[in-house]
Protein backbone atom coordinates (compact mmCIF):
# COMPACT_ATOMS: atom_id res chain seq x y z
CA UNK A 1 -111.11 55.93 -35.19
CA UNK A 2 -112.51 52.88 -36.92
CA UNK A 3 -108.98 51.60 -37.57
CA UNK A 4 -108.61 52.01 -33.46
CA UNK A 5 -111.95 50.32 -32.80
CA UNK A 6 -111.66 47.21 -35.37
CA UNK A 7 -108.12 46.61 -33.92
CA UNK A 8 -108.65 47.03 -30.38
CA UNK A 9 -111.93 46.67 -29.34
CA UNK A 10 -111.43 43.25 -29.56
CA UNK A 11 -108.94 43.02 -27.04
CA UNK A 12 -110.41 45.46 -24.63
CA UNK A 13 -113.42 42.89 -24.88
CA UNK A 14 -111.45 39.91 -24.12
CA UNK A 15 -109.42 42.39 -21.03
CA UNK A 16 -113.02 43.03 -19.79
CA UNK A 17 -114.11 39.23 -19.76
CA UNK A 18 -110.83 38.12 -18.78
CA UNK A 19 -110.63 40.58 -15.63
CA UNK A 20 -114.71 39.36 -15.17
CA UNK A 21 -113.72 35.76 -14.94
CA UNK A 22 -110.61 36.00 -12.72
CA UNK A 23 -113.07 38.30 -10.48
CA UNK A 24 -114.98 34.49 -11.06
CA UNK A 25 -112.02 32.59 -9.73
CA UNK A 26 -111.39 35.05 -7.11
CA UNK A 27 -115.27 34.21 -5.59
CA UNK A 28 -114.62 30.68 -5.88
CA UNK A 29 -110.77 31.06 -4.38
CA UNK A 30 -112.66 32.65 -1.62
CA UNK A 31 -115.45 30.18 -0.95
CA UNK A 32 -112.27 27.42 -0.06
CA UNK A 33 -111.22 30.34 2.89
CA UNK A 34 -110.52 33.83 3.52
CA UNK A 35 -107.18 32.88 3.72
CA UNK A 36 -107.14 30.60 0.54
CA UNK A 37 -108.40 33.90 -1.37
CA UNK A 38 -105.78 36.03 0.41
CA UNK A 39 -102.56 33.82 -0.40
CA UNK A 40 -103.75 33.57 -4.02
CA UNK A 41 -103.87 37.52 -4.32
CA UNK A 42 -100.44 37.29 -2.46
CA UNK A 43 -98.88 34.80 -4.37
CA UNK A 44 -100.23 36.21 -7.81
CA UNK A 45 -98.62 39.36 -7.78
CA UNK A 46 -95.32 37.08 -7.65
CA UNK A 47 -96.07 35.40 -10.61
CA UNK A 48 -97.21 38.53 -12.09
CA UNK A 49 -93.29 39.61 -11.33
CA UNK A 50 -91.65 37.24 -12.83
CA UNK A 51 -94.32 36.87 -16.10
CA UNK A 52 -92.76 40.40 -16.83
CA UNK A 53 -89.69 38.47 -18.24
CA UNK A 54 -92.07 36.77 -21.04
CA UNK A 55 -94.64 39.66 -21.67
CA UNK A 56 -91.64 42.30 -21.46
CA UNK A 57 -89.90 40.38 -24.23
CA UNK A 58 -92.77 40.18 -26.14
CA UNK A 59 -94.07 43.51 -26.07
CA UNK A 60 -90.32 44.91 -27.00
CA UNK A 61 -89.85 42.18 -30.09
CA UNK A 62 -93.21 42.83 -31.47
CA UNK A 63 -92.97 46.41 -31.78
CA UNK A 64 -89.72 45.79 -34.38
CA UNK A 65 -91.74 43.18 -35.49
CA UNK A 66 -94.53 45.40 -36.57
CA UNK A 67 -91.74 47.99 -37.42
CA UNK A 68 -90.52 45.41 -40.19
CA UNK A 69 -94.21 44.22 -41.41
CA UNK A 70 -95.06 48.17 -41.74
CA UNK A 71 -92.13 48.56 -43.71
CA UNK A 72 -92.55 45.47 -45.95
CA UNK A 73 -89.33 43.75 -44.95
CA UNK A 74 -90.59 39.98 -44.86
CA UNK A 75 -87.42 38.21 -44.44
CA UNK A 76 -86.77 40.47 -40.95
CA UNK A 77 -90.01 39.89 -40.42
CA UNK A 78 -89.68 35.79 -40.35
CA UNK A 79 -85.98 36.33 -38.41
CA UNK A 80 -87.03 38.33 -35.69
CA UNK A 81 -90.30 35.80 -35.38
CA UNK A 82 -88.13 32.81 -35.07
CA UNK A 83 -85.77 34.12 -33.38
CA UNK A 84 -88.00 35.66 -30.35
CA UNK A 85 -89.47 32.35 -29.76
CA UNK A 86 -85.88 30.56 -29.69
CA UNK A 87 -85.25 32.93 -26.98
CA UNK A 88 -88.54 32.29 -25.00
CA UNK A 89 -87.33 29.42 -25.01
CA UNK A 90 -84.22 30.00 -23.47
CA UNK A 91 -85.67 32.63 -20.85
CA UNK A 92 -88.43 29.77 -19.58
CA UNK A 93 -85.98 27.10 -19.21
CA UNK A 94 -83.89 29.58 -16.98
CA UNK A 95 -86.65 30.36 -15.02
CA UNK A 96 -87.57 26.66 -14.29
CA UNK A 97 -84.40 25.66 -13.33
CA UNK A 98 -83.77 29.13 -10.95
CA UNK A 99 -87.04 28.84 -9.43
CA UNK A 100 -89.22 25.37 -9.16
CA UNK A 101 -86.51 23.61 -6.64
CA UNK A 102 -86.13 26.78 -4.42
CA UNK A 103 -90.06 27.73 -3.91
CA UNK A 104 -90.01 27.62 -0.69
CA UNK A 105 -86.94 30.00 -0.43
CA UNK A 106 -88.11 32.11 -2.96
CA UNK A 107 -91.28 32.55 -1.87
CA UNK A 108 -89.49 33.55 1.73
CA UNK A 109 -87.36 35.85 0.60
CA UNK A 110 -90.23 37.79 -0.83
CA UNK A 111 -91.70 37.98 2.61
CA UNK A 112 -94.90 36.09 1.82
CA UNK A 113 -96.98 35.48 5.42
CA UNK A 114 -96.51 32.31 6.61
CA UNK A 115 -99.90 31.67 6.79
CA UNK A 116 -99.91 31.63 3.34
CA UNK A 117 -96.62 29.05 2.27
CA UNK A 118 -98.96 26.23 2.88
CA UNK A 119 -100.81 26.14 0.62
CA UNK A 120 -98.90 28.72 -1.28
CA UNK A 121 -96.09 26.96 -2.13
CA UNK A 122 -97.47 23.48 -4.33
CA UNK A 123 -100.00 26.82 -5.66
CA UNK A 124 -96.81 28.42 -6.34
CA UNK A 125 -94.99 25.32 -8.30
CA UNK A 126 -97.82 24.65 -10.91
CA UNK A 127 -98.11 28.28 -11.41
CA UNK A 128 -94.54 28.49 -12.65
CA UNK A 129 -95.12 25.40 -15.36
CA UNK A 130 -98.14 28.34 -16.60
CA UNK A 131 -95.69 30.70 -16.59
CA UNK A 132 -93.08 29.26 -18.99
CA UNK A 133 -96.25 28.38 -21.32
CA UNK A 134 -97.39 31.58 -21.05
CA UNK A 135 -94.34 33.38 -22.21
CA UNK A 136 -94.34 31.34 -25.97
CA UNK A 137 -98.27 32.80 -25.61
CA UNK A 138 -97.41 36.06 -25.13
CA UNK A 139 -95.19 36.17 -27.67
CA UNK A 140 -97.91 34.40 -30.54
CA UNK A 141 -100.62 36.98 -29.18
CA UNK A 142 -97.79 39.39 -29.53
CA UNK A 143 -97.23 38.29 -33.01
CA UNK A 144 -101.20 38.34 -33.99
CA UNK A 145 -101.33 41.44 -32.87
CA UNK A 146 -98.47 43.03 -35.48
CA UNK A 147 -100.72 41.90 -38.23
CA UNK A 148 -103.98 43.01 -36.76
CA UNK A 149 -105.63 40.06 -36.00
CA UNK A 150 -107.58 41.07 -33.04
CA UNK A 151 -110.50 38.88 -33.72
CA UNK A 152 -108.24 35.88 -33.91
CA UNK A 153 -106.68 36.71 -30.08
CA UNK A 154 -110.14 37.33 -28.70
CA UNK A 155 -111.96 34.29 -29.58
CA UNK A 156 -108.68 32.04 -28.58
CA UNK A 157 -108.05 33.60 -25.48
CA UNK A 158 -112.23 33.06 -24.69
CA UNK A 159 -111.34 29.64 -24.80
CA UNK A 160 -108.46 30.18 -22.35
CA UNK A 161 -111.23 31.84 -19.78
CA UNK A 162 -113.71 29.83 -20.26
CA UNK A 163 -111.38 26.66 -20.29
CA UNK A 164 -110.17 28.24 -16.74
CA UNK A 165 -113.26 29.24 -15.28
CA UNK A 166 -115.16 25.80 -16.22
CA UNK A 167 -112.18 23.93 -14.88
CA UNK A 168 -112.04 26.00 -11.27
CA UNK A 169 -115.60 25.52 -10.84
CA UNK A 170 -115.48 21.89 -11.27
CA UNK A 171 -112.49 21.58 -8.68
CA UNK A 172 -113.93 23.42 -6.30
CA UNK A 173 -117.60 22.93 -6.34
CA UNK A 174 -117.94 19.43 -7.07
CA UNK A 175 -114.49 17.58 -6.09
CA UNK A 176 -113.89 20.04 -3.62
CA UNK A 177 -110.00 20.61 -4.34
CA UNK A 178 -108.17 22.98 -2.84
CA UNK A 179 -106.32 26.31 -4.45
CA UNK A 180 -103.98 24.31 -6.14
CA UNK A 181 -106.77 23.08 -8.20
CA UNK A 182 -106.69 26.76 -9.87
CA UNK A 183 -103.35 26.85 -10.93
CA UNK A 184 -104.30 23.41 -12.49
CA UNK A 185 -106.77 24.94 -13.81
CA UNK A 186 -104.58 27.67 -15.09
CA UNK A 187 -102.20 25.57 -16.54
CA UNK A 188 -104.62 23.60 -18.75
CA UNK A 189 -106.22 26.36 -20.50
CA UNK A 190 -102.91 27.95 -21.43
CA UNK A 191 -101.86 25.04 -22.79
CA UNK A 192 -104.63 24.86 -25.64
CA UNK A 193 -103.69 27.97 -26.77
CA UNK A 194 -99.85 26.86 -26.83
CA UNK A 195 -101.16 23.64 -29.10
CA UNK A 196 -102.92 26.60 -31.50
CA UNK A 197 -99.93 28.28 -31.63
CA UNK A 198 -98.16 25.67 -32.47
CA UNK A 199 -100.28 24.76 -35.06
CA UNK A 200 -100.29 28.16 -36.70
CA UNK A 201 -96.67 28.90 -36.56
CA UNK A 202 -95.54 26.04 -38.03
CA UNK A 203 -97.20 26.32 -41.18
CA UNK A 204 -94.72 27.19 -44.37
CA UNK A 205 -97.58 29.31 -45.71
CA UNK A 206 -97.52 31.82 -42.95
CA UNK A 207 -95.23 35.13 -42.99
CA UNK A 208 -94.96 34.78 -39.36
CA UNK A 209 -94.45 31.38 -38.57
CA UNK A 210 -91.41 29.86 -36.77
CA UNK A 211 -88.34 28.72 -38.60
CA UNK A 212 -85.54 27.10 -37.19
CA UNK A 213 -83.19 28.20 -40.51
CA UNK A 214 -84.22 31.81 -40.00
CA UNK A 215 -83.24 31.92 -36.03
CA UNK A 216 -80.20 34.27 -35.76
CA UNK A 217 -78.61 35.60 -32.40
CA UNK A 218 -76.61 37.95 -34.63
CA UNK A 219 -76.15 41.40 -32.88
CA UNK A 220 -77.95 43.35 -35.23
CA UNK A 221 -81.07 40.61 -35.15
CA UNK A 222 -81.09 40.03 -31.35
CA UNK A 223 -79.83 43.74 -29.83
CA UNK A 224 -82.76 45.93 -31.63
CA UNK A 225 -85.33 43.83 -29.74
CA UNK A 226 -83.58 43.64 -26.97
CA UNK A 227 -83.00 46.89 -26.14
CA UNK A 228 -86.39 47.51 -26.39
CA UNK A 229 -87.16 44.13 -24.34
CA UNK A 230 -85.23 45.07 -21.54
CA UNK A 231 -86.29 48.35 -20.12
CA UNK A 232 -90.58 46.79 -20.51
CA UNK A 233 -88.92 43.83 -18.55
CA UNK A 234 -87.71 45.58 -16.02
CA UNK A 235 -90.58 48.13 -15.77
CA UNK A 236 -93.23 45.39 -15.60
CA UNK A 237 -91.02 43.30 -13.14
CA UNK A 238 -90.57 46.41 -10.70
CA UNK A 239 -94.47 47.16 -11.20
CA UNK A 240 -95.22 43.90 -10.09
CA UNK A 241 -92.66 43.50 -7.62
CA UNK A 242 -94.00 47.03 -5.97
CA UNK A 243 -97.78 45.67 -6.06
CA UNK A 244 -95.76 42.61 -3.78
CA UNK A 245 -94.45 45.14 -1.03
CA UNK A 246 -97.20 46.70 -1.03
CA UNK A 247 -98.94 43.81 0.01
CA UNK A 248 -96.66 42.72 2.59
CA UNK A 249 -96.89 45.97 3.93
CA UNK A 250 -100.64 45.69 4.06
CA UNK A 251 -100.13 42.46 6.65
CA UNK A 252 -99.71 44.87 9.51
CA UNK A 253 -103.25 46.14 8.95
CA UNK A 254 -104.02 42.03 9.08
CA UNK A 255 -104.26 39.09 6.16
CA UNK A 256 -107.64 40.14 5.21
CA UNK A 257 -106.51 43.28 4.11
CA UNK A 258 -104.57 41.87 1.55
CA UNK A 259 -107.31 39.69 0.44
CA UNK A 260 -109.35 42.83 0.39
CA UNK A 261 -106.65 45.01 -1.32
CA UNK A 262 -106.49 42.25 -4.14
CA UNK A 263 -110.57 42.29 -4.52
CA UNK A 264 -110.24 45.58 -4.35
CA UNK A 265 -107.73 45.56 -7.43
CA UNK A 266 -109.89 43.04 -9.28
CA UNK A 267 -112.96 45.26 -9.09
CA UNK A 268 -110.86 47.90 -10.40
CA UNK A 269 -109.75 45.71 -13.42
CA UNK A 270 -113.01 45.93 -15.03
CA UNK A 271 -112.29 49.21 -15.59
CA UNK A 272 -108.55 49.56 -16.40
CA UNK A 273 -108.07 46.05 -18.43
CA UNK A 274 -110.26 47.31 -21.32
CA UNK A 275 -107.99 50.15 -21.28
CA UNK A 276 -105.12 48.09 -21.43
CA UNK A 277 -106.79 46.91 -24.43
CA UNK A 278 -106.96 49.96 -26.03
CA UNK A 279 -102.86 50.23 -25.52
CA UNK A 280 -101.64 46.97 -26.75
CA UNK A 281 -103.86 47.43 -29.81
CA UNK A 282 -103.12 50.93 -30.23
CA UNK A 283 -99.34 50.59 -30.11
CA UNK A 284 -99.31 47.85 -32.86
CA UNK A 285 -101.29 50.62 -34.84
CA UNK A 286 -99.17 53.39 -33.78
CA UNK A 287 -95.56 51.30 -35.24
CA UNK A 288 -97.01 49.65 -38.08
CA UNK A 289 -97.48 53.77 -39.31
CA UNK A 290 -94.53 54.59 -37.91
CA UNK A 291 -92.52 51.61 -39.79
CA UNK A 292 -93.97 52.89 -43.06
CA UNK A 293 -93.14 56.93 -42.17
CA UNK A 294 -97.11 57.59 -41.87
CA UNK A 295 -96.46 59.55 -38.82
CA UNK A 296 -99.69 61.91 -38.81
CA UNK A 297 -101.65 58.70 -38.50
CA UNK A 298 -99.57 57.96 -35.66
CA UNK A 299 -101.12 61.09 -33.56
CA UNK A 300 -104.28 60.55 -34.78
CA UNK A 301 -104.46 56.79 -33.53
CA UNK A 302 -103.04 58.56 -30.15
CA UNK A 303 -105.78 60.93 -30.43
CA UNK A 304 -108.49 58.65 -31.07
CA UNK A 305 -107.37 55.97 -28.40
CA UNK A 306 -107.14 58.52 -25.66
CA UNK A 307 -110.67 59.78 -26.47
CA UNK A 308 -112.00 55.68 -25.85
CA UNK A 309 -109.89 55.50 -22.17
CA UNK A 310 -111.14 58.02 -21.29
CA UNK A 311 -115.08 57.40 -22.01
CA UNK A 312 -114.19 53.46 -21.06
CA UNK A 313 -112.85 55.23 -17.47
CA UNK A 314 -115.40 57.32 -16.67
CA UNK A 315 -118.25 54.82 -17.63
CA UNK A 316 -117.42 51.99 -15.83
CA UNK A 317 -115.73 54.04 -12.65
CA UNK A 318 -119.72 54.56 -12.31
CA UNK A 319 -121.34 51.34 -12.92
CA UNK A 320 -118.55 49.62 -10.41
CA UNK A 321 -119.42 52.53 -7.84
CA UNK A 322 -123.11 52.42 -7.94
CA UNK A 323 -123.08 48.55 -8.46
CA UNK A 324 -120.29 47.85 -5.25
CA UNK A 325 -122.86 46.70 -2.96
CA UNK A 326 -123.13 43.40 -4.88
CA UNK A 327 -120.01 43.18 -6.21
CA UNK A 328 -118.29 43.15 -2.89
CA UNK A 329 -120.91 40.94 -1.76
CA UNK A 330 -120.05 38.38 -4.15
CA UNK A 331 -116.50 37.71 -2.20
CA UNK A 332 -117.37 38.35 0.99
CA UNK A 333 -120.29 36.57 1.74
CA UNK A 334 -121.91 37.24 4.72
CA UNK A 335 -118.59 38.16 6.27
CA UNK A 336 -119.85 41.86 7.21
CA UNK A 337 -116.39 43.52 8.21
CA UNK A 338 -114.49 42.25 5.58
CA UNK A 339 -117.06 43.14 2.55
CA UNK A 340 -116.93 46.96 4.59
CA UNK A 341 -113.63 46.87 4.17
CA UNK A 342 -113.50 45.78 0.24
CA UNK A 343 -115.85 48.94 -0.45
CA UNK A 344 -113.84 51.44 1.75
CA UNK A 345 -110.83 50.14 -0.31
CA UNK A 346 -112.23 50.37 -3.90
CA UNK A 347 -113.62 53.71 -3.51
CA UNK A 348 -110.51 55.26 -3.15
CA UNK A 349 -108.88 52.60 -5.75
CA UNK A 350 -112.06 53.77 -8.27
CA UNK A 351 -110.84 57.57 -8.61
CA UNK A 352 -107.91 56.66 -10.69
CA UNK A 353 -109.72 55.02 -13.87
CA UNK A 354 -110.19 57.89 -15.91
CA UNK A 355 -106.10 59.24 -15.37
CA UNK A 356 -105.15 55.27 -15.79
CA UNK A 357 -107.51 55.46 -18.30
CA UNK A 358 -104.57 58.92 -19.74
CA UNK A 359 -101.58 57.12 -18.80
CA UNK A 360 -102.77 54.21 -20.98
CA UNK A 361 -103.04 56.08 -23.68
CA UNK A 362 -99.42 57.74 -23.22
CA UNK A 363 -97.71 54.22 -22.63
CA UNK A 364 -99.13 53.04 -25.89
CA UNK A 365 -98.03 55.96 -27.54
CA UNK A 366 -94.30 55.68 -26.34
CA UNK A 367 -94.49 51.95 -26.73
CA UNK A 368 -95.10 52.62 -30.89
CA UNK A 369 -92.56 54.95 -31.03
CA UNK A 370 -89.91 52.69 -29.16
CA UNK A 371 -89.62 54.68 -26.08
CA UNK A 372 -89.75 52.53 -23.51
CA UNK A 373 -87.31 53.67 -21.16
CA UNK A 374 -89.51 56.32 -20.70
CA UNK A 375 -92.69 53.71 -20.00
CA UNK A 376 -89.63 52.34 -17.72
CA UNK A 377 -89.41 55.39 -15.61
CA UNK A 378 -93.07 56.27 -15.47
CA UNK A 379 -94.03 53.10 -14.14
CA UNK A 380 -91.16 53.29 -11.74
CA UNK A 381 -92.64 56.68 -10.29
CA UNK A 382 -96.16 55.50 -10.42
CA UNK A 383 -95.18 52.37 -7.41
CA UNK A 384 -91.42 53.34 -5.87
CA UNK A 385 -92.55 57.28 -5.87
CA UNK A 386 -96.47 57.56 -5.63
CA UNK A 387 -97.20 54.56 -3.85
CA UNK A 388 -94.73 52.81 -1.76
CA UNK A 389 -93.19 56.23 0.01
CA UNK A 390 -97.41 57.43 0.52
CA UNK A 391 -97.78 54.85 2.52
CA UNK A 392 -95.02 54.44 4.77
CA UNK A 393 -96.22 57.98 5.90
CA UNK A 394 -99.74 56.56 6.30
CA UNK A 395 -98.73 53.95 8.36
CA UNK A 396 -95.93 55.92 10.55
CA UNK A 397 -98.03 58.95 10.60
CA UNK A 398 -102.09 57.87 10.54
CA UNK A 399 -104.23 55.97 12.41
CA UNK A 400 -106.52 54.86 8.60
CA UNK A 401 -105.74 51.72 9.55
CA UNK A 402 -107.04 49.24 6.60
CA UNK A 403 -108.42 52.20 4.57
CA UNK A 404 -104.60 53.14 4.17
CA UNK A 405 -104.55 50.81 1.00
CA UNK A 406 -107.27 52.22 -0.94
CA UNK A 407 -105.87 55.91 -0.14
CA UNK A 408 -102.69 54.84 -1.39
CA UNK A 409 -104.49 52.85 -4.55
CA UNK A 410 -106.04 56.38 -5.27
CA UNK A 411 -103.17 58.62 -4.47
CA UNK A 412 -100.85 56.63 -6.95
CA UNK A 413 -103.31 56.68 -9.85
CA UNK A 414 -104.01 59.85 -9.85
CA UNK A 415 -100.68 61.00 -9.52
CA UNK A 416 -99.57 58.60 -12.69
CA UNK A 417 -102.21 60.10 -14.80
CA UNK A 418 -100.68 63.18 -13.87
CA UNK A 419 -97.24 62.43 -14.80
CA UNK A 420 -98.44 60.52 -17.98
CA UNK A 421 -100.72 63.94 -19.05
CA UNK A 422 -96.86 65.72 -18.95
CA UNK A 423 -94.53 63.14 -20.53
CA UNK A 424 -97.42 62.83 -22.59
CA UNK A 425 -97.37 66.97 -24.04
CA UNK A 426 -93.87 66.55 -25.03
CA UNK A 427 -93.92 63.60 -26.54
CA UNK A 428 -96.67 64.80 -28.24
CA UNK A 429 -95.00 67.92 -29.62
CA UNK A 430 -92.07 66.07 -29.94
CA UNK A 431 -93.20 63.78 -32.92
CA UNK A 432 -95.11 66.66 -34.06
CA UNK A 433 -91.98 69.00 -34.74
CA UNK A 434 -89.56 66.21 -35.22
CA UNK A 435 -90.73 63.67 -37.35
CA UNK A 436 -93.43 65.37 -39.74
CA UNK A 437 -90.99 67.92 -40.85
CA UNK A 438 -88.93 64.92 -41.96
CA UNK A 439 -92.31 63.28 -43.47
């Protein structure tokens, strides 16, 4: 447990002020327009889509990463360092090239309102600069995090959020700029972290820093962390991509109910980003014992991370639900129907923190262990089985209205919880029967 707390309570802090301070930029996105707040929570889930390329690769490279520091190889550890960020590289440039000339189209084709292209689509274009420097991010957080410097990541990513927040405020408060001004805004604070990442990984000193020599896109370098990459790619892509239909299914209820869906998801970050927290930190624990055959210590960081979700779920579930008066005040003003329609959402939404709070917990266990096709398919069940199908029949079959998206919110995150409490038994026993005989 104090191994769990010292390594991720750090970054289940900066999750909780991160998700506070884009609830920040959501109030300010909202006092530009309803519709201003509405595109933004349209347009994000996009970019949330395709930052599953960066953060997928990440997450996959530094589990072998961790792997190889548990184990004490240091040269694999330096090759499959470099050679992850040579092919960030690579993956940002294609998505640059694919995607900033063809915005508009792109943004079309995934069905976005077109209320919402303009002043979506220059929104849209900066955002996609952020994403590219976001992905060599990801993957120096992801590297901080294999040695266990959660302090480190918390105090540099503050700077990214407060950077952000300071930035949006002035834009919109004082200059009066419109929503591109937050992706500005965006862009700028990722970049200091990119110049502190450059700084650190180019030092000769450091274990993990970048080295040209030592990049290798030799099968046995490149396929281990791919492999893993790819099925976390495609499971945060389809996540993502599943939050965006759900959205534009949520127009025929009107454009304010995505805005209020997307609050609605916001207020319910406070709860589940702390969590998420608790995974990234506890997978790096639960490979680096893994990658030096410690496997007992892998079920007891399992045990001992489950037990935190699922206090962090049930705590905050009640201070958002007793507090959602003033939350939902703080976006919608004195705009009566739509700050009814933010609470009728959420408090379907706020049911599923403590079984998020389980599947958490089971995702970070699968992630140290390597089993992320798994993650792959539980993810997959939790939006294109639990979500999506739910409410097509609310819509063909119910007159809810609105309210359909928090029923569907609650219905899906209960259900994952569910699904994650089974996979989770087996894996369980799996590792238990499997792996400490060998030990």
């Amino acid at each position: 447990m104090k191994v769990i707390l010292y390594v991720c309570a750090p970054l289940a802090l900066y999750q909780s002020l991160t998700q506070v301070f884009k609830v920040f930029d959501t109030m300010m996105a909202s006092h530009i327009s309803s519709t201003a707040v509405s595109s933004v929570a349209y347009i994000s889930q996009i970019q949330i889509m395709l930052s599953a390329l960066g953060s997928g690769l990440a997450v996959g490279a530094s589990i072998k990463v961790s792997e190889a520091y548990g184990a004490g190889d240091f040269e694999l550890v330096r090759r499959r360092v470099s050679t992850m960020a040579a092919l960030c590289a690579i993956l940002g440039l294609g998505v640059l090239l694919a995607l900033l000339p063809f915005s508009r189209s792109f943004l079309e084709f995934m069905n976005t309102p077109e209320e919402f292209l303009e002043i979506g689509i220059p929104y849209f274009r900066i955002e996609l600069v952020a994403l590219v420097v976001t992905f060599f991010n990801n993957i120096y957080i992801a590297i901080e995090r294999a040695r266990g410097n959660s302090k480190r990541i918390l105090w540099m990513n503050m700077g990214i959020v407060i950077t952000k927040l300071s930035l949006t405020a002035v834009f919109i408060y004082i200059f009066h700029w419109g929503v591109t001004s937050i992706a500005i805004a965006t862009l700028v604070s990722q970049l200091t972290v990119l110049a502190t990442a450059a700084v650190n990984m180019s030092k000769k000193d450091n274990l993990f820093s970048f080295s040209a020599k030592a990049v290798s896109f030799k099968k046995q370098t490149v396929m281990p962390m791919v492999n893993l990459s790819v099925p976390v790619i495609i499971e945060k892509a389809a996540f993502a991509m599943g939050k965006v239909i759900v959205n534009s299914m949520c127009t025929v209820y009107g454009s304010q109910t995505v805005g209020a869906l997307g609050i609605s998801n916001n207020i319910g970050g406070i709860t589940t980003m702390p969590q998420s927290g608790f995974q990234e930190g506890g997978s790096a624990v639960i490979s680096q014992n893994r990658g030096a055959g410690k496997y007992e210590r892998t079920l007891l960081a399992f045990k001992c991370e489950l037990v935190c979700n699922i206090l962090i779920g049930a705590v905050l579930m009640a201070v958002t639900l007793l507090g959602l008066e003033y939350i939902s005040r703080f976006f919608a003003g004195d705009d009566d129907s739509f700050n009814e329609m933010i609470k009728t959402i959420y408090r379907y939404e706020a049911w599923g923190a403590i079984p998020l709070g389980v599947n958490a917990s089971v995702l970070s266990l699968m992630y140290g262990f390597g089993k992320t096709k798994v993650t792959l398919f539980m993810n997959f069940c939790r939006i294109f089985l639990f979500r999506v199908p739910v409410l097509v029949l609310l819509r063909a079959f119910t007159n809810y209205g609105s309210e359909s998206a928090g029923i569907v919110m609650g219905v899906s995150n209960i259900l994952s919880g569910v699904l994650a409490i089974i996979l989770g038994i087996i894996t369980f026993v799996q590792i238990k029967f499997e792996f400490l005989e060998i030990q």
